[in-house]
C-alpha atoms as a PDB file:
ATOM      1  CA  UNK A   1     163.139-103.652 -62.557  1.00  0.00           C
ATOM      2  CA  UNK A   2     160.621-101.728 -64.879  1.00  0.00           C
ATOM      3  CA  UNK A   3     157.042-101.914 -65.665  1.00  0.00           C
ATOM      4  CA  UNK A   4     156.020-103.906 -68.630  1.00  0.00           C
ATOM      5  CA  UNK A   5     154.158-100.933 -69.763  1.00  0.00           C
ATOM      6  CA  UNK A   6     155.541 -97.485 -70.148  1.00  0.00           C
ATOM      7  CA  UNK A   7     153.304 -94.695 -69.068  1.00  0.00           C
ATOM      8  CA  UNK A   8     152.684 -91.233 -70.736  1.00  0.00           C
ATOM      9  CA  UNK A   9     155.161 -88.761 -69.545  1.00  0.00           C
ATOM     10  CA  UNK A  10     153.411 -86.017 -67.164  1.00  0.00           C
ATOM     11  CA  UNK A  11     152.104 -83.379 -68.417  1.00  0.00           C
ATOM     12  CA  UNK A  12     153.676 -80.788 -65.872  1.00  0.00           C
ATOM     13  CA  UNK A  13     156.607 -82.319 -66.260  1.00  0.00           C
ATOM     14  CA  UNK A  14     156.871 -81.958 -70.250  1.00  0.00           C
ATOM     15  CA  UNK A  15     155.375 -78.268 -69.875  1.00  0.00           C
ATOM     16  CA  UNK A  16     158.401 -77.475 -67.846  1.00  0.00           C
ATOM     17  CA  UNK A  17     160.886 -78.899 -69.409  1.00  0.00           C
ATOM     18  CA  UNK A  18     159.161 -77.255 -72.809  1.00  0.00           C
ATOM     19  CA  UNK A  19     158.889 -73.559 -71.203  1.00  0.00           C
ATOM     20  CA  UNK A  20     161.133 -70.666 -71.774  1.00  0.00           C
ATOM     21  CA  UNK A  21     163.940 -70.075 -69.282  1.00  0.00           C
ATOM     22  CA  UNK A  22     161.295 -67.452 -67.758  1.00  0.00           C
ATOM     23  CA  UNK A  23     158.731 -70.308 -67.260  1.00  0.00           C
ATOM     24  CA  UNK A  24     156.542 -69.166 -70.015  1.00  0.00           C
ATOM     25  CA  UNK A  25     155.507 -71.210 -73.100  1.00  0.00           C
ATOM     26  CA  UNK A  26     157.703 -71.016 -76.641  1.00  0.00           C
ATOM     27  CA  UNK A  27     155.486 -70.068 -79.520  1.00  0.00           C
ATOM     28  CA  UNK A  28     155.687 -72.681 -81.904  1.00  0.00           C
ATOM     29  CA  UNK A  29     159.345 -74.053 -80.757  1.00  0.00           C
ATOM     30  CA  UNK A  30     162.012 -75.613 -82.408  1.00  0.00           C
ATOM     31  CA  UNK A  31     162.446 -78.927 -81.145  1.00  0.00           C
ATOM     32  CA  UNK A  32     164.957 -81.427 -81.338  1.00  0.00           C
ATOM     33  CA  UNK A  33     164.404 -84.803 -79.751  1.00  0.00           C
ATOM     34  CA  UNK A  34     167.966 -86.347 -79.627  1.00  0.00           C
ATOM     35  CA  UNK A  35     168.269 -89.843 -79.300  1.00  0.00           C
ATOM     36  CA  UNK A  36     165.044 -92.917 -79.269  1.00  0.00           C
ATOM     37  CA  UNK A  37     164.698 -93.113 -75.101  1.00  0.00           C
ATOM     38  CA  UNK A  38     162.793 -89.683 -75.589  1.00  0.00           C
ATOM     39  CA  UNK A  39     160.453 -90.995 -78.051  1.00  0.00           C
ATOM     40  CA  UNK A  40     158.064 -91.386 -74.841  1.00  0.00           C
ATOM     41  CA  UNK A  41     158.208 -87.327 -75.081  1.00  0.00           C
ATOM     42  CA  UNK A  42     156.657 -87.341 -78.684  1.00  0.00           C
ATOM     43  CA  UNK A  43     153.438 -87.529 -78.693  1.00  0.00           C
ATOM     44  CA  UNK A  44     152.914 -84.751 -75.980  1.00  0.00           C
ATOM     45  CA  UNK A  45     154.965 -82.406 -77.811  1.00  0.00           C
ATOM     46  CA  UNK A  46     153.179 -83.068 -81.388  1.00  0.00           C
ATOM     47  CA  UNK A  47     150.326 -81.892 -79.782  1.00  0.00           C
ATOM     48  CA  UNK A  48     151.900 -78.645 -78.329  1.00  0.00           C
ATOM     49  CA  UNK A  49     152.072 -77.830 -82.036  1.00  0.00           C
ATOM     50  CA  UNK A  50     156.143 -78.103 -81.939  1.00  0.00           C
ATOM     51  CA  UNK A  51     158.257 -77.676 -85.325  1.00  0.00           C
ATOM     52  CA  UNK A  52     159.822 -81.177 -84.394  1.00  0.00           C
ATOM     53  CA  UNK A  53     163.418 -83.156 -85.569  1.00  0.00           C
ATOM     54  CA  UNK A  54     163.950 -87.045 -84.723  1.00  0.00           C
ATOM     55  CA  UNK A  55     167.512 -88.008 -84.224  1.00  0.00           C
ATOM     56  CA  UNK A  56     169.574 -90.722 -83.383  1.00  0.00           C
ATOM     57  CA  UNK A  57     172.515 -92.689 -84.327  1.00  0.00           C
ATOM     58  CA  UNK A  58     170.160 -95.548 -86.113  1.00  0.00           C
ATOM     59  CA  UNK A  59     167.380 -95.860 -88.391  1.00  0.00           C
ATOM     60  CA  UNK A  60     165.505 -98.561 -86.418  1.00  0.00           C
ATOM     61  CA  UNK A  61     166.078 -95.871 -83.557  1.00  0.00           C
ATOM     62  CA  UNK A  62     164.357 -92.790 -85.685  1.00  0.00           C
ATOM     63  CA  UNK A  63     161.761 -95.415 -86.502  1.00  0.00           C
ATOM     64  CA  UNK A  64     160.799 -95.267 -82.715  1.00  0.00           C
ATOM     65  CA  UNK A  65     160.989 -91.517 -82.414  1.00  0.00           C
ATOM     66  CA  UNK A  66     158.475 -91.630 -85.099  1.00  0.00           C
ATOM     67  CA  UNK A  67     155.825 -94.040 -83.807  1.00  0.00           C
ATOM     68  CA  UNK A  68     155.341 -91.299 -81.405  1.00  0.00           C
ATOM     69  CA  UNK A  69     155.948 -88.375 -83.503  1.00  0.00           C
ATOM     70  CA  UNK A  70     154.976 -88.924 -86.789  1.00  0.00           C
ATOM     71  CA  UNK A  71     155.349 -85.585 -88.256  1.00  0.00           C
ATOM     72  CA  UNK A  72     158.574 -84.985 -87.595  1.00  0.00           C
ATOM     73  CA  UNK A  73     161.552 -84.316 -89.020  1.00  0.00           C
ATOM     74  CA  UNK A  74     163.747 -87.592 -89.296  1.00  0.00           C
ATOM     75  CA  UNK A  75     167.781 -87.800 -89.072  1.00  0.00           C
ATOM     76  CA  UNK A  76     170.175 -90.172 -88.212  1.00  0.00           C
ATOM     77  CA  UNK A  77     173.187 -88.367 -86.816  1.00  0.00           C
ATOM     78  CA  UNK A  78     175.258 -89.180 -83.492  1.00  0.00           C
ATOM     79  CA  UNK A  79     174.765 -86.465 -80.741  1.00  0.00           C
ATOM     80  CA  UNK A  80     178.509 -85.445 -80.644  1.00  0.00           C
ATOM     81  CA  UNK A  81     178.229 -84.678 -84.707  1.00  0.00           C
ATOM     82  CA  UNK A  82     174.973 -82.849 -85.298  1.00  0.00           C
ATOM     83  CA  UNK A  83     174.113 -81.769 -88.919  1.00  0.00           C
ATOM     84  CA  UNK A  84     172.409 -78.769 -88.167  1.00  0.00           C
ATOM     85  CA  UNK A  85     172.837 -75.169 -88.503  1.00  0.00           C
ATOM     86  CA  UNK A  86     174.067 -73.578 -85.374  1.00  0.00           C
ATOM     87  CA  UNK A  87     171.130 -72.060 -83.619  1.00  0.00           C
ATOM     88  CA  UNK A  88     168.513 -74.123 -85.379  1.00  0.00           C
ATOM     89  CA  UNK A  89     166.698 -75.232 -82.325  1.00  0.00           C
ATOM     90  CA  UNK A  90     165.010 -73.601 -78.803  1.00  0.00           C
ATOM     91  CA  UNK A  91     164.822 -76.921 -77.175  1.00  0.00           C
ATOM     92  CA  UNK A  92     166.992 -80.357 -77.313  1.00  0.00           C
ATOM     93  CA  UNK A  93     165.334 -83.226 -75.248  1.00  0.00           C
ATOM     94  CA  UNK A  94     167.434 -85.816 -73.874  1.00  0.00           C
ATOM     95  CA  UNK A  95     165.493 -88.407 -72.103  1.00  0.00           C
ATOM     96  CA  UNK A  96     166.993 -91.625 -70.191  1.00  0.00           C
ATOM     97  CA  UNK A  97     170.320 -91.274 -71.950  1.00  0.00           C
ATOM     98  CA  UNK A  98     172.151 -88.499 -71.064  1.00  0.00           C
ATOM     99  CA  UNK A  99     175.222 -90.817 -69.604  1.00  0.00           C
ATOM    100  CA  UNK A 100     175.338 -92.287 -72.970  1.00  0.00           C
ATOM    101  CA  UNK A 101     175.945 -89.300 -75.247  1.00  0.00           C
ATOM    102  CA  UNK A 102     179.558 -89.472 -76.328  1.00  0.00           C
ATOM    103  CA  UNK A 103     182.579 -86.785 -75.557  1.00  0.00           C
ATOM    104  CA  UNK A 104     181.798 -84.095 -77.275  1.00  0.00           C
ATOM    105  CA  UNK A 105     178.246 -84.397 -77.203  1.00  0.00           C
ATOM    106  CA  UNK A 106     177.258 -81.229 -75.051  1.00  0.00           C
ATOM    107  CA  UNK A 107     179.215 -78.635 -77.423  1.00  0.00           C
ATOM    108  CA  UNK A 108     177.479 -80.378 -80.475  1.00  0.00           C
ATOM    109  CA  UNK A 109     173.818 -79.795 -78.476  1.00  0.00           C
ATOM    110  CA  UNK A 110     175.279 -75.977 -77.361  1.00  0.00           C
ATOM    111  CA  UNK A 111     175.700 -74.802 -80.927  1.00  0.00           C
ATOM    112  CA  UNK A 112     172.452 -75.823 -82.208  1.00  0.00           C
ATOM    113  CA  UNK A 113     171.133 -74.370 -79.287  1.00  0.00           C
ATOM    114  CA  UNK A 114     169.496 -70.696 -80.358  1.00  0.00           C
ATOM    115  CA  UNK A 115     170.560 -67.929 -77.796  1.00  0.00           C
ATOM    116  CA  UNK A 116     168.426 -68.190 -74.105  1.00  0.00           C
ATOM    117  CA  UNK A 117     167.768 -71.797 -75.702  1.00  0.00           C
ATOM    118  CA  UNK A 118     168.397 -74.953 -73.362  1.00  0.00           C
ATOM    119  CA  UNK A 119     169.102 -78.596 -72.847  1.00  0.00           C
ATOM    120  CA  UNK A 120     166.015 -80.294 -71.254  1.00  0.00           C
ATOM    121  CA  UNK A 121     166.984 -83.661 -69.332  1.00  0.00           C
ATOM    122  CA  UNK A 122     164.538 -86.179 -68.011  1.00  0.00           C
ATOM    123  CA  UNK A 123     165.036 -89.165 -66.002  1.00  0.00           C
ATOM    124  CA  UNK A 124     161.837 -91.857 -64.802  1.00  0.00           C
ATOM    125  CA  UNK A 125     163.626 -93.377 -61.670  1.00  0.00           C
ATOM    126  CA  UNK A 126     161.558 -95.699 -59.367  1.00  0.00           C
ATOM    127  CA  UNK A 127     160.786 -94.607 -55.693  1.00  0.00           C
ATOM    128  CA  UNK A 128     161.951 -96.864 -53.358  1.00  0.00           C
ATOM    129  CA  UNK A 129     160.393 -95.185 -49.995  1.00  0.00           C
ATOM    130  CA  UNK A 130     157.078 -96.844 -50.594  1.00  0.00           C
ATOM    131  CA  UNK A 131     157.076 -99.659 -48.126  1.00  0.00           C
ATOM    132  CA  UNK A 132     155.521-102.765 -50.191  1.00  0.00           C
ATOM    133  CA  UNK A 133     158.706-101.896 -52.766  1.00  0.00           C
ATOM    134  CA  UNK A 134     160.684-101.707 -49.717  1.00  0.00           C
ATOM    135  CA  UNK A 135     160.015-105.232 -48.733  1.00  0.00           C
ATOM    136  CA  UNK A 136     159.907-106.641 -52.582  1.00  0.00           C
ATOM    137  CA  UNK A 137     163.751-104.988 -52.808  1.00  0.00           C
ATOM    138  CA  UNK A 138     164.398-107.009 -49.334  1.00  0.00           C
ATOM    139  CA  UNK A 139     162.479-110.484 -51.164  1.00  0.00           C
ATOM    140  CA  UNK A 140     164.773-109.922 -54.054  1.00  0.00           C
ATOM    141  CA  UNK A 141     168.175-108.983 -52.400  1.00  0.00           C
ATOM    142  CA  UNK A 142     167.615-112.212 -50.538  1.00  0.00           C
ATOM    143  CA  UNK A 143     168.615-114.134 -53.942  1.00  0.00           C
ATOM    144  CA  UNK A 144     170.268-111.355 -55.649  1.00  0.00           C
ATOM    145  CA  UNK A 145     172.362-108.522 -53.494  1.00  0.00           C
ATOM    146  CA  UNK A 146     172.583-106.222 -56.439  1.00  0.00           C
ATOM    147  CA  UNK A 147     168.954-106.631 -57.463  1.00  0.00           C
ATOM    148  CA  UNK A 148     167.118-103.415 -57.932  1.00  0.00           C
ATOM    149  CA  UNK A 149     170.067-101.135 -57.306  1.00  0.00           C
ATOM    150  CA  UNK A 150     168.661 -98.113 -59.334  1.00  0.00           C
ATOM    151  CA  UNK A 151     171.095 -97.343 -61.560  1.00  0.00           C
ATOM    152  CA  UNK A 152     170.091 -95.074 -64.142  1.00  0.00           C
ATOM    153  CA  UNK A 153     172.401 -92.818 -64.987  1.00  0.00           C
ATOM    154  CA  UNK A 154     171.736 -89.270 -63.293  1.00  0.00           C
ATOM    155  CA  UNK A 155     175.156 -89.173 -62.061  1.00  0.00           C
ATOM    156  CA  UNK A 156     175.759 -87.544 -65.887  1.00  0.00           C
ATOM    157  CA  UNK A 157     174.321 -84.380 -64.439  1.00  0.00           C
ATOM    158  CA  UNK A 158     177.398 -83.858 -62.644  1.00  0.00           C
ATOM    159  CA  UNK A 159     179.150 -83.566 -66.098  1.00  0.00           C
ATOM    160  CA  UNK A 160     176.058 -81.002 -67.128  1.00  0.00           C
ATOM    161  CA  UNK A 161     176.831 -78.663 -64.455  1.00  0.00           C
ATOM    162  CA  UNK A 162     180.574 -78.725 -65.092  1.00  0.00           C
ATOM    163  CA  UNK A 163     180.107 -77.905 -68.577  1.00  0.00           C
ATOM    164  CA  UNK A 164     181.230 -74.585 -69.793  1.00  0.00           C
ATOM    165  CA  UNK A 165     178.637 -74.555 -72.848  1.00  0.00           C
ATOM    166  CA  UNK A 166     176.012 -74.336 -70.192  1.00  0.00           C
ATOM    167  CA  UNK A 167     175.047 -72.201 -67.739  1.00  0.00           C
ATOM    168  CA  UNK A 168     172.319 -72.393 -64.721  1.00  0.00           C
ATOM    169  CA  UNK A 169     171.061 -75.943 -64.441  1.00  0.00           C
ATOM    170  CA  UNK A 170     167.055 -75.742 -62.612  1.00  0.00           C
ATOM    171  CA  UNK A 171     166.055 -78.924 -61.257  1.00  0.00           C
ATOM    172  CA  UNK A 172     162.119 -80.153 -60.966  1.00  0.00           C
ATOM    173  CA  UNK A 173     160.427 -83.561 -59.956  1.00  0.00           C
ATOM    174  CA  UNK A 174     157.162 -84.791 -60.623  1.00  0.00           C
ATOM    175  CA  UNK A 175     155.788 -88.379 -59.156  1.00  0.00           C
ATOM    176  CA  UNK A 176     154.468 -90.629 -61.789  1.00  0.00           C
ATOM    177  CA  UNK A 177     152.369 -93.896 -60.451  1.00  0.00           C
ATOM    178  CA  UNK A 178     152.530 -96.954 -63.142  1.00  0.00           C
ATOM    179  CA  UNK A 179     149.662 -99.930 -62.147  1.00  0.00           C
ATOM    180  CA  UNK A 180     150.820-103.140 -62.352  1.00  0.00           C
ATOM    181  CA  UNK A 181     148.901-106.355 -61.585  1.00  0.00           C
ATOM    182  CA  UNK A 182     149.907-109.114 -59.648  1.00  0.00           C
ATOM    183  CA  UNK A 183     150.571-111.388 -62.980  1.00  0.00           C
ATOM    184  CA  UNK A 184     152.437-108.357 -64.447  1.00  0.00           C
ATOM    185  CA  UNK A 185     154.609-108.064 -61.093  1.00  0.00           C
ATOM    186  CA  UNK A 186     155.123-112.009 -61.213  1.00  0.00           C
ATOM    187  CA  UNK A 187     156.527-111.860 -64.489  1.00  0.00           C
ATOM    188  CA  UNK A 188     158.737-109.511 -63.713  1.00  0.00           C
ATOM    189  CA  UNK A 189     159.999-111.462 -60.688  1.00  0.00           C
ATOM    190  CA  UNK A 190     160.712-114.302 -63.125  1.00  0.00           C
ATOM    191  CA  UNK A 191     162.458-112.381 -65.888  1.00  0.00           C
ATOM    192  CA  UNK A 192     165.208-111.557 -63.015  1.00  0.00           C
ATOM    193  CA  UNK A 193     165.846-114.873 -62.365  1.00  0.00           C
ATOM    194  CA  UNK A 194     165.965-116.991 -65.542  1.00  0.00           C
ATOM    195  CA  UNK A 195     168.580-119.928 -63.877  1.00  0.00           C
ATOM    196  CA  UNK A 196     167.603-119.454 -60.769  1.00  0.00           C
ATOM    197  CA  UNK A 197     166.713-123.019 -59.702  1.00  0.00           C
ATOM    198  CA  UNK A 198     163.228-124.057 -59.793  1.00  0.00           C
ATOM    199  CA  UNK A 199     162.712-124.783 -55.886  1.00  0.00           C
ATOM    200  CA  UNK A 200     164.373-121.411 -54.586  1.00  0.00           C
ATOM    201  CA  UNK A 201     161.763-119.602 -57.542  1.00  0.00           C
ATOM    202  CA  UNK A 202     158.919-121.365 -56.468  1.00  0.00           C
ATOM    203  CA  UNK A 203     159.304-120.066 -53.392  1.00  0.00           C
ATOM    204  CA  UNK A 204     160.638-116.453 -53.990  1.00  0.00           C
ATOM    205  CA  UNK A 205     157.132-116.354 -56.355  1.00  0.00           C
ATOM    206  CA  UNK A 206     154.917-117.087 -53.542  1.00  0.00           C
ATOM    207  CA  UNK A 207     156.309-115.166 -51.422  1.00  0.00           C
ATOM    208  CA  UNK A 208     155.836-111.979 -54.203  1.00  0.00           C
ATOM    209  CA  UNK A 209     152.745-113.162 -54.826  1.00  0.00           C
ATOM    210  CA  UNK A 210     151.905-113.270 -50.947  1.00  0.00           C
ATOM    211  CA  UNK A 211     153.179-109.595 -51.215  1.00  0.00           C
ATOM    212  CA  UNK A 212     150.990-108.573 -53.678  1.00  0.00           C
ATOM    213  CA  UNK A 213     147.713-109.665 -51.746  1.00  0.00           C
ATOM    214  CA  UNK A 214     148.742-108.288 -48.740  1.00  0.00           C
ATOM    215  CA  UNK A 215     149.052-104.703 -50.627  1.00  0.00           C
ATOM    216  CA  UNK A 216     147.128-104.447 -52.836  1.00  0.00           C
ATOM    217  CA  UNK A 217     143.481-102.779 -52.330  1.00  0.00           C
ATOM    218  CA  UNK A 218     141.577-105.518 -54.850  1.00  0.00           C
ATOM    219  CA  UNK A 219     140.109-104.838 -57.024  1.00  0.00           C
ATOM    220  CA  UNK A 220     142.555-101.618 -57.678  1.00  0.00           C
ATOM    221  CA  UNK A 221     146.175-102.691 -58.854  1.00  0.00           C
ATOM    222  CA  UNK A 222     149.307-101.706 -57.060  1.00  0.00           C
ATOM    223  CA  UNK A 223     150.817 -98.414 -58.200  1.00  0.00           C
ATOM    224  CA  UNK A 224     154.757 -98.364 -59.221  1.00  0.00           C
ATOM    225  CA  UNK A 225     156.091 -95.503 -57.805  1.00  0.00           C
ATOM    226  CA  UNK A 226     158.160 -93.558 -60.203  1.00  0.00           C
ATOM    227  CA  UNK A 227     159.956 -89.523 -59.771  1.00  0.00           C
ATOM    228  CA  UNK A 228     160.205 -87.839 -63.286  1.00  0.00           C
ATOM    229  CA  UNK A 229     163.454 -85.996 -62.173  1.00  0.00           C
ATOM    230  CA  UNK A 230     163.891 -82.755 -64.739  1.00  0.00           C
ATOM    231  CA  UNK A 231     166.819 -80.538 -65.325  1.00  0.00           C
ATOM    232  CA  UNK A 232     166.802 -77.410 -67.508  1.00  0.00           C
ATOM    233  CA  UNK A 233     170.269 -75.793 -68.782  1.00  0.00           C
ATOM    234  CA  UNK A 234     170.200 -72.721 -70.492  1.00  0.00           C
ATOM    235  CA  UNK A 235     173.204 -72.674 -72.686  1.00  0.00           C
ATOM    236  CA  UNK A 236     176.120 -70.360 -73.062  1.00  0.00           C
ATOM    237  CA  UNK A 237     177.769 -69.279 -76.592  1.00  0.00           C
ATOM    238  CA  UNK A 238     180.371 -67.752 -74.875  1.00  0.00           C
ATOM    239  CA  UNK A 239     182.904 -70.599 -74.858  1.00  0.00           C
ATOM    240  CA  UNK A 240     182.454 -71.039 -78.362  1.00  0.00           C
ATOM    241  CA  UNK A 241     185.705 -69.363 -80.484  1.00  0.00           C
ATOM    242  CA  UNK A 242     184.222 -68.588 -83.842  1.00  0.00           C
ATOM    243  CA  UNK A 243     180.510 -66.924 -84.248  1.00  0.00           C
ATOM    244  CA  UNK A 244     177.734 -68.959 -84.696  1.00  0.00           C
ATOM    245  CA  UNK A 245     175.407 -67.496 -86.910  1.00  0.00           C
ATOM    246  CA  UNK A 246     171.737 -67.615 -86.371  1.00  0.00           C
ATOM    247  CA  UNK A 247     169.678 -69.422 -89.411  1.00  0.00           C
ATOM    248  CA  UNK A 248     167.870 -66.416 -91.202  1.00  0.00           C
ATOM    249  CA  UNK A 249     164.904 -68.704 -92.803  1.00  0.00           C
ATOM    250  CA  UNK A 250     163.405 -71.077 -90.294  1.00  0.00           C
ATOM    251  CA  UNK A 251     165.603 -74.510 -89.895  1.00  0.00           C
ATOM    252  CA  UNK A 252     167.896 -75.410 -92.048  1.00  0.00           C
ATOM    253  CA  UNK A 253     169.754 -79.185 -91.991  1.00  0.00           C
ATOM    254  CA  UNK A 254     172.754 -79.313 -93.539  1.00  0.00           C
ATOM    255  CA  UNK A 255     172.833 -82.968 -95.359  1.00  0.00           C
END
């Protein structure tokens, strides 16, 4: 269960997942945003100034990274083929997505990667230790065992730290609230449980609704808790059996 809204991404959180492996700012980086979940990153990072690249596998999918990024670069290109010259780019972003990214995928990021450049990964993941979400997972559960299980996909870091075309993985989280109104929350309720029958809804709603009041400091909305949970890997050319040579002229695509 998500807000109806997306939020901007932090601003510490996109600052370190931007830096330099020595925590320091890139002048004018080369920035690849790989795949349309990190299109929330775009606007932020048009503003830092960023020589920027749009990718994903669709056109309807650039089209997104573009709404928030207008100036940049667009491609459509799967992760685990990129058509770029090797060591075109300081930063990749994957955000939301990187348990989707096909076999292959992290040796295609690793040779566009420029030497001391790395893989930043993002993940918005809802905090269930707040007590009123506590006891809206309990209302929920009570129709639905598997409802709001949380799974997102950050067991894929596992597969990041095994990989040999990275090296040290850091790790940072950030807390991200998202308001939501009692409608909002509601109609969220309701989305989950399209058949469920009209009597057992009715009273699942009021009992939400009930919730809501009972939390809520009115006039302020309730505040989805969210962790931004970051991971930075500095890649490693080392694995790689032919040389990759640098791009002597800014980026270059190969089309």
């Amino acid at each position: 269960m998500t807000a109806s809204t997306q939020p901007a991404f932090p601003q510490a959180a996109l600052e370190w997942l931007a830096a330099a492996s020595d925590g320091h700012p890139l002048p004018t980086p080369r920035v690849l945003l790989l795949g349309r979940s990190a299109a929330p990153l775009g606007a932020a990072l048009t503003r830092t100034g960023a020589d920027l690249v749009a990718c994903d596998t669709s056109r309807a999918g650039v089209r997104a990274l573009l709404n928030r990024a207008p100036r940049a670069l667009p491609t459509v290109a799967a992760a685990d083929h990129l058509p770029f010259a090797a060591m075109a780019f300081d930063v990749v972003h994957v955000h939301q997505s990187l348990h989707d990214l096909a076999e292959g995928a992290l040796a295609s990021i690793a040779r566009v990667l420029a030497p001391h450049g790395h893989l930043a990964v993002s993940y918005t993941v809802r905090d269930d230790s707040v007590p009123w979400v506590r006891r809206l997972t309990a209302l929920l559960r009570d129709v639905d065992p598997q409802a709001m299980a949380g799974a997102y996909g950050t067991e894929s870091i596992d597969r990041l730290e095994g990989s040999t075309f990275f090296g040290e993985v850091e790790q940072r989280s950030h807390r991200l609230w998202v308001p939501i109104s009692r409608v909002d929350l509601l109609g969220m309720v309701a989305r989950r449980f399209p058949d469920l029958e009209q009597d057992r809804l009715s009273r699942l709603m009021a009992d939400v609704g009930e919730l809501y009041e009972s939390s809520a400091r009115v006039p302020e909305p309730l505040l989805l808790p969210y962790r931004v949970a970051c991971w930075r890997a500095r890649v490693d050319h080392s694995e790689f059996t032919s040389q990759l040579d640098a791009p002597t002229e800014g980026l270059r695509i190969r089309l």
